[in-house]
PDB file of N, CA and C in Angstrom:
ATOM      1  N   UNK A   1     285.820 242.674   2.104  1.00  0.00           N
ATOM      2  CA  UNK A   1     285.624 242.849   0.679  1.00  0.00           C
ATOM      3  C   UNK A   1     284.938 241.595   0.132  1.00  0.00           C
ATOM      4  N   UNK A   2     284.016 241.764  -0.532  1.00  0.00           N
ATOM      5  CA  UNK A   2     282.900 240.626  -1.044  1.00  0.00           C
ATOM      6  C   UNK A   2     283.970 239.933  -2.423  1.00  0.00           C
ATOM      7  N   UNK A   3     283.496 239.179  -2.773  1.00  0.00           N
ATOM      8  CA  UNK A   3     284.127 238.606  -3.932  1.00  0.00           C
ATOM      9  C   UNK A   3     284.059 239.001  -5.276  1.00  0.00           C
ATOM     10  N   UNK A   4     282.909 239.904  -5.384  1.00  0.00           N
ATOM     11  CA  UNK A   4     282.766 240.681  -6.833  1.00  0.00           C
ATOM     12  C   UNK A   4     283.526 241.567  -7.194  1.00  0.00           C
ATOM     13  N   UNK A   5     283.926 242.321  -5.774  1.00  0.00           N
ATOM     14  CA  UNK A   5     284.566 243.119  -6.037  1.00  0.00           C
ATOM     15  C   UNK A   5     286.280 242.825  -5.638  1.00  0.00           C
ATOM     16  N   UNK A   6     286.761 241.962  -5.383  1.00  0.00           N
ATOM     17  CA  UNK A   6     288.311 241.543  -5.641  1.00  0.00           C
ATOM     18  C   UNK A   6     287.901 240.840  -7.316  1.00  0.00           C
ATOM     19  N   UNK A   7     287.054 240.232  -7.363  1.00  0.00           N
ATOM     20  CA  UNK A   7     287.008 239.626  -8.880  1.00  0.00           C
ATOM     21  C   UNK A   7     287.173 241.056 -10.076  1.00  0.00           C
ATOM     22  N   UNK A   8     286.184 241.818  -9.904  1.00  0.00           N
ATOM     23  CA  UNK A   8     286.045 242.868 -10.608  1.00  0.00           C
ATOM     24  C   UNK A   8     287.429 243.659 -10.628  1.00  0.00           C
ATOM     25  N   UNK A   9     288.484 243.937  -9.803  1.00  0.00           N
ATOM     26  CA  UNK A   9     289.561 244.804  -9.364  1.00  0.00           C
ATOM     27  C   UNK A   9     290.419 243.830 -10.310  1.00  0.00           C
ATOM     28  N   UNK A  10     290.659 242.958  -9.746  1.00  0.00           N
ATOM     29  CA  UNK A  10     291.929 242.173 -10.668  1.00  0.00           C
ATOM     30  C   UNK A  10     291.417 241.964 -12.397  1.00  0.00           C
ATOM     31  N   UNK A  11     290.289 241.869 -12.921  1.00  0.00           N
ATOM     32  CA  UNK A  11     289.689 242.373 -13.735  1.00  0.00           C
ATOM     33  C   UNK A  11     290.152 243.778 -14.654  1.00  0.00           C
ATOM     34  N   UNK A  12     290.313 244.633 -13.959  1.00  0.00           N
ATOM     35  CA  UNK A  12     290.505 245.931 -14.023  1.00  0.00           C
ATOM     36  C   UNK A  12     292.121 245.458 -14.493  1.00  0.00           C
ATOM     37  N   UNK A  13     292.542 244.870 -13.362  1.00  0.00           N
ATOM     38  CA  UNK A  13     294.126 244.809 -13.435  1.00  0.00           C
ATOM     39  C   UNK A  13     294.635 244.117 -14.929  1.00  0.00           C
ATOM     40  N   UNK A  14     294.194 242.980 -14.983  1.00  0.00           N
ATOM     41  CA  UNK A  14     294.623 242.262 -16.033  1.00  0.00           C
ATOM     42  C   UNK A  14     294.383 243.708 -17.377  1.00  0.00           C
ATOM     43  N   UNK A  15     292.813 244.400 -17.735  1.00  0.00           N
ATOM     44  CA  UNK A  15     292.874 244.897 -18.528  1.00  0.00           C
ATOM     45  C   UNK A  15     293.564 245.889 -18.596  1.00  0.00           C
ATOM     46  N   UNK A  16     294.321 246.882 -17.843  1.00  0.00           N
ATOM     47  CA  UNK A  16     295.421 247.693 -17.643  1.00  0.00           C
ATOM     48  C   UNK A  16     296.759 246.773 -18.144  1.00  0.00           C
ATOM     49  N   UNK A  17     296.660 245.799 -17.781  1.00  0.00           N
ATOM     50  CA  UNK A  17     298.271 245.306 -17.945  1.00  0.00           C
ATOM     51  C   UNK A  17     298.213 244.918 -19.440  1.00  0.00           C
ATOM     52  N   UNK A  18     296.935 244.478 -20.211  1.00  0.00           N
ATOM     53  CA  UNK A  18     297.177 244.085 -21.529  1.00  0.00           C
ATOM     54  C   UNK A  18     297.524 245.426 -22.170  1.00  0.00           C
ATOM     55  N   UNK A  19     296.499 246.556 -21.941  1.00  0.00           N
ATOM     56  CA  UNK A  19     296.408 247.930 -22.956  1.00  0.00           C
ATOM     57  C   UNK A  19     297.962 248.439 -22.426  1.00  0.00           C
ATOM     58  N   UNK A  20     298.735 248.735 -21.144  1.00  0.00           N
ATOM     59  CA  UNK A  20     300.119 248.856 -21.589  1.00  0.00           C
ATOM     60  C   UNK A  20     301.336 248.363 -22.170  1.00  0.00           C
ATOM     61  N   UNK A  21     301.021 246.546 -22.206  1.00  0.00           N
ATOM     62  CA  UNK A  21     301.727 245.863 -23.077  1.00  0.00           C
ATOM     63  C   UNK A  21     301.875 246.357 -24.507  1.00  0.00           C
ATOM     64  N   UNK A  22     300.476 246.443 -24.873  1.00  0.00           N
ATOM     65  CA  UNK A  22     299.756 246.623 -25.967  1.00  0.00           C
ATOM     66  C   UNK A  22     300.277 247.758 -26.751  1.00  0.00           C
ATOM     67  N   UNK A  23     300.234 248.972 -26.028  1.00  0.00           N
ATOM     68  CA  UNK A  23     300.184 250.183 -26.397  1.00  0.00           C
ATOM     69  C   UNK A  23     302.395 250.242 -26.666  1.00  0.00           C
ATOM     70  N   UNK A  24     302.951 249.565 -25.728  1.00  0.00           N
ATOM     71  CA  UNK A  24     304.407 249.024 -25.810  1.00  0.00           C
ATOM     72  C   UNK A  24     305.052 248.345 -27.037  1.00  0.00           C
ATOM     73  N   UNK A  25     304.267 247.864 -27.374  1.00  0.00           N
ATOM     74  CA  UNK A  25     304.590 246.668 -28.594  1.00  0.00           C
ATOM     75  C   UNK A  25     304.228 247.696 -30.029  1.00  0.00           C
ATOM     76  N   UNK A  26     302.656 248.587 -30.024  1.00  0.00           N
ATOM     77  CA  UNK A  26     302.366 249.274 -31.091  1.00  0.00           C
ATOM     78  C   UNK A  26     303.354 250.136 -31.148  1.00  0.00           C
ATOM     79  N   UNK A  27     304.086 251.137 -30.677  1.00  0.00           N
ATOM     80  CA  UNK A  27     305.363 252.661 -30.288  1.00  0.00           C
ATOM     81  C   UNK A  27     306.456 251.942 -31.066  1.00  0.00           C
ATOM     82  N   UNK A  28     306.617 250.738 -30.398  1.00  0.00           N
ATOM     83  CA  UNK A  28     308.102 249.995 -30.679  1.00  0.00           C
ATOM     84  C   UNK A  28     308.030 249.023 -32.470  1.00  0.00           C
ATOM     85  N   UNK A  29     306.795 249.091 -32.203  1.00  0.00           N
ATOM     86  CA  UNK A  29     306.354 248.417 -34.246  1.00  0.00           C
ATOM     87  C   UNK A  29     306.769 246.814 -33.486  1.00  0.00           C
ATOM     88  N   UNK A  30     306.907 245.934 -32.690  1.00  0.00           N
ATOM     89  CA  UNK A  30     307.427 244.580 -32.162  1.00  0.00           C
ATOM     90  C   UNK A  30     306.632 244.206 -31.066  1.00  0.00           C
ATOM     91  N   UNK A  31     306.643 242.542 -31.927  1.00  0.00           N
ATOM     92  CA  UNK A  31     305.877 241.847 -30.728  1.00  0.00           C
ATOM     93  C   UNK A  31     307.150 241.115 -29.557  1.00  0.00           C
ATOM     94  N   UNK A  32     306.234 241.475 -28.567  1.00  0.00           N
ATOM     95  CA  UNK A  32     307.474 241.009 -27.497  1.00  0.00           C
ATOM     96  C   UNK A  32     307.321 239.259 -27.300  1.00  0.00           C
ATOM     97  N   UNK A  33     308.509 238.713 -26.483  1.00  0.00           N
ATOM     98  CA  UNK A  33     308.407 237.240 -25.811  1.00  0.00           C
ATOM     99  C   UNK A  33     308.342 237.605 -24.611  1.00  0.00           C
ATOM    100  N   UNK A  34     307.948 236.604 -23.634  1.00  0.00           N
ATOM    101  CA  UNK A  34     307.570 236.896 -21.832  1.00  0.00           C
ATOM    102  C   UNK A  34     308.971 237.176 -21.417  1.00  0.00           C
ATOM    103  N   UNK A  35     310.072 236.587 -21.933  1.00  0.00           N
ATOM    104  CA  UNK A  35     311.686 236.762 -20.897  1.00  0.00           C
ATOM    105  C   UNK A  35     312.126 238.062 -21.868  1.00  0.00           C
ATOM    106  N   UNK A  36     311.710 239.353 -23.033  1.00  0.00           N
ATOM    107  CA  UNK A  36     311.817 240.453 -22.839  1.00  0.00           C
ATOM    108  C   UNK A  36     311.582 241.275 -22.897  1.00  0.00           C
ATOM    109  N   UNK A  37     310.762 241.216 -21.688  1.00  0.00           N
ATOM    110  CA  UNK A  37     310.299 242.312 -21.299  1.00  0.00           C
ATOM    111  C   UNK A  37     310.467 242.064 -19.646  1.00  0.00           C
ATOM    112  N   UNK A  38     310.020 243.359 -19.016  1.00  0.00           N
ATOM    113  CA  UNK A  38     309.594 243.258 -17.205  1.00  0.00           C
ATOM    114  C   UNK A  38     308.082 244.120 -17.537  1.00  0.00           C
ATOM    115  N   UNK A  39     307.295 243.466 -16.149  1.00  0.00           N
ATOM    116  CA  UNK A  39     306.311 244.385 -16.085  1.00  0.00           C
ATOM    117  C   UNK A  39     306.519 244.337 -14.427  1.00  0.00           C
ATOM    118  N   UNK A  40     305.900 245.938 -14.095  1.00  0.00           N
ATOM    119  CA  UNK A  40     305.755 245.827 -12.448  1.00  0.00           C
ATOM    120  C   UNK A  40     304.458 246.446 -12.104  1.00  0.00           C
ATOM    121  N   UNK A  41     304.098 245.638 -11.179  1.00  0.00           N
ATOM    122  CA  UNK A  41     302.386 246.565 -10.269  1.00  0.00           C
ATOM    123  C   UNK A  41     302.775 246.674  -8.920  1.00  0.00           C
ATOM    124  N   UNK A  42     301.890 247.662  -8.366  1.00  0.00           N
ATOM    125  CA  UNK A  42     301.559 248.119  -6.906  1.00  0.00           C
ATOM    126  C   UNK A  42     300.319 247.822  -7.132  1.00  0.00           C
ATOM    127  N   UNK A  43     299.337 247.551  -6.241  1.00  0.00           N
ATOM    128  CA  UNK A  43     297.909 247.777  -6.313  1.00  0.00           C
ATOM    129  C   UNK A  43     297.565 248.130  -4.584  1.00  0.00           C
ATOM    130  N   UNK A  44     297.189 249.043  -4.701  1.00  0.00           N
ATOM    131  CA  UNK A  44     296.454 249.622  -3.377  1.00  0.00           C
ATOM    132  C   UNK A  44     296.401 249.301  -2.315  1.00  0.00           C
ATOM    133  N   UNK A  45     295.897 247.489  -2.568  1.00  0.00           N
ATOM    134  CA  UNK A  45     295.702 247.000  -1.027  1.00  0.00           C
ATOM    135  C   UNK A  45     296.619 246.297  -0.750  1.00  0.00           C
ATOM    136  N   UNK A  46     298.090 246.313  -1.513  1.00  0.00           N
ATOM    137  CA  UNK A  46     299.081 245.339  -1.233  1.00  0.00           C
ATOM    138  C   UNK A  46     300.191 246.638  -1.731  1.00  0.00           C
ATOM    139  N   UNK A  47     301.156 247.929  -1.250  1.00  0.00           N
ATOM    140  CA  UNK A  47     301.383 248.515  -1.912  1.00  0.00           C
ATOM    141  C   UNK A  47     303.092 248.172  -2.053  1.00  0.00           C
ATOM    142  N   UNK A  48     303.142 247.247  -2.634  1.00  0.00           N
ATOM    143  CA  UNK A  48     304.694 246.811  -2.273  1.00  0.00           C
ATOM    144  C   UNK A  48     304.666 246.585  -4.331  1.00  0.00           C
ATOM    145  N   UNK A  49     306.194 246.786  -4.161  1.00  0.00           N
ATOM    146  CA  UNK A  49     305.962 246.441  -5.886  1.00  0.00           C
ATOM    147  C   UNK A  49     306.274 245.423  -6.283  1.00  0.00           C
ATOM    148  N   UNK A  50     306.216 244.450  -7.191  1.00  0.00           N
ATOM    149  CA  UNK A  50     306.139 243.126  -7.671  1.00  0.00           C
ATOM    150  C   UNK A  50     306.199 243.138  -9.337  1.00  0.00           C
ATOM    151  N   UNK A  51     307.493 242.119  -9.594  1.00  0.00           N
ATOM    152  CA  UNK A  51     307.606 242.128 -10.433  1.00  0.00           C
ATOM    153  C   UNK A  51     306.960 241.081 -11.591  1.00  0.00           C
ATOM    154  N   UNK A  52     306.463 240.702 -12.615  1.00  0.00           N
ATOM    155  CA  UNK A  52     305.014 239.699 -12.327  1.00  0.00           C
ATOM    156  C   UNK A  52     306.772 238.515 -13.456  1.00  0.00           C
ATOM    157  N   UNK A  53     306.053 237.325 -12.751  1.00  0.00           N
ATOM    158  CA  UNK A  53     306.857 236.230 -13.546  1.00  0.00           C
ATOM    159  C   UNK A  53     307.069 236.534 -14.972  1.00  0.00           C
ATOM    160  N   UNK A  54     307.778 235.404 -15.689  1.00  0.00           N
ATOM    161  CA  UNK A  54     307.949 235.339 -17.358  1.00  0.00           C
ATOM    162  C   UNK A  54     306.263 234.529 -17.458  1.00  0.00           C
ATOM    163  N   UNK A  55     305.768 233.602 -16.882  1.00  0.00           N
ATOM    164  CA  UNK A  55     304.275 233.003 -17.023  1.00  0.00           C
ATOM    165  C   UNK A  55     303.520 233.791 -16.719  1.00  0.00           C
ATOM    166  N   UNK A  56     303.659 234.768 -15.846  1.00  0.00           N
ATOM    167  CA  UNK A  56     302.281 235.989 -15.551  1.00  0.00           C
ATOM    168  C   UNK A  56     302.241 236.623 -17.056  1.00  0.00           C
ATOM    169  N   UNK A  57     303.666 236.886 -17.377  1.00  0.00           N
ATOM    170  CA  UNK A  57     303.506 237.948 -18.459  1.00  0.00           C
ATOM    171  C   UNK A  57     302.848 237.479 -19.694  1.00  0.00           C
ATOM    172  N   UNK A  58     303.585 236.308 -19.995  1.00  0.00           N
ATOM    173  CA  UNK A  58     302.960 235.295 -20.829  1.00  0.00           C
ATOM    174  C   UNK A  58     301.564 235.285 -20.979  1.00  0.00           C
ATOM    175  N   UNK A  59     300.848 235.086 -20.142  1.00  0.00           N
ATOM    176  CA  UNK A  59     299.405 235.344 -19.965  1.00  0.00           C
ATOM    177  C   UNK A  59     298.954 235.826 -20.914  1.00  0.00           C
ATOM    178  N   UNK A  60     299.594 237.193 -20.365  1.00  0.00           N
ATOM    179  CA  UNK A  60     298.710 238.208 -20.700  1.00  0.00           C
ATOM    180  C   UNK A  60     299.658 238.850 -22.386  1.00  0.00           C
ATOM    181  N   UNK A  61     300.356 238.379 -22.920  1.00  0.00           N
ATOM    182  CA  UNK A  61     300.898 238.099 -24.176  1.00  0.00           C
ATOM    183  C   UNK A  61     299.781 237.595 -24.871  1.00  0.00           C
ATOM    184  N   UNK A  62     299.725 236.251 -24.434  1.00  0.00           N
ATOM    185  CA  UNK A  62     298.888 234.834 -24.982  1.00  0.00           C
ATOM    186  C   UNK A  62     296.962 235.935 -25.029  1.00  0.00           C
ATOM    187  N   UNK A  63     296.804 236.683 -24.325  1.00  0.00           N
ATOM    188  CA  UNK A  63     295.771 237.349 -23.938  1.00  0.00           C
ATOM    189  C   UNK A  63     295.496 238.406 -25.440  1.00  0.00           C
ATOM    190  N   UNK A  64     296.369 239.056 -25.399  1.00  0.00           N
ATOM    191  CA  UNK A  64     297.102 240.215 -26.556  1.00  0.00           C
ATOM    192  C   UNK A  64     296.713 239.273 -28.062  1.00  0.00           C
ATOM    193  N   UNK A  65     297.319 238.256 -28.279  1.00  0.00           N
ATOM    194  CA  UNK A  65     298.173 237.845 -29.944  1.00  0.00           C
ATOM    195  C   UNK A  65     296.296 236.856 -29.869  1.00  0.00           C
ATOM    196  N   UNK A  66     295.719 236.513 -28.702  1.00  0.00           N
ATOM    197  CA  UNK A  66     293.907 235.999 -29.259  1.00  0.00           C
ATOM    198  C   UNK A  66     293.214 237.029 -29.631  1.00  0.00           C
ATOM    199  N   UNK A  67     293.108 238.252 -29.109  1.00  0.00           N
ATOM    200  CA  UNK A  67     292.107 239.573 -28.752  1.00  0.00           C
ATOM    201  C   UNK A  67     292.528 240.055 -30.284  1.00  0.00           C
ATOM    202  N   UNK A  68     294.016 239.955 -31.017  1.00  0.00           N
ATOM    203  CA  UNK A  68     294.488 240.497 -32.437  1.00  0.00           C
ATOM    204  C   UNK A  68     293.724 239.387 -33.655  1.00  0.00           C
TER     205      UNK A  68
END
């Protein structure tokens, strides 16, 4: 696998993980903190499930409350 395309995939990933945060927080009317909530992925070429840290999630929080 070339590098554009693991770059491009996790790409993909991050923007999936913001729009279900996202879409989580709009249903519920609340903005979340990283310790409550869980998020979990499988991705294809690793199919084991993983639960992403309180700093992964954070991220992609911190990702969410710039993009608003």
């Amino acid at each position: 696998m070339e590098f554009m395309d693991i770059y491009a995939f996790d790409c993909v990933i991050d923007i999936l993980l913001i729009t279900a945060i996202s879409a989580l927080q709009s249903v519920l009317q609340e903005d979340f903190k990283a310790s409550e909530i869980e998020v979990g992925v499988v991705r294809k070429e690793d199919p084991v499930f993983k639960v992403l840290s309180t700093e992964e999630i954070d991220e992609h929080l911190t990702a969410i409350s710039e993009r608003d």
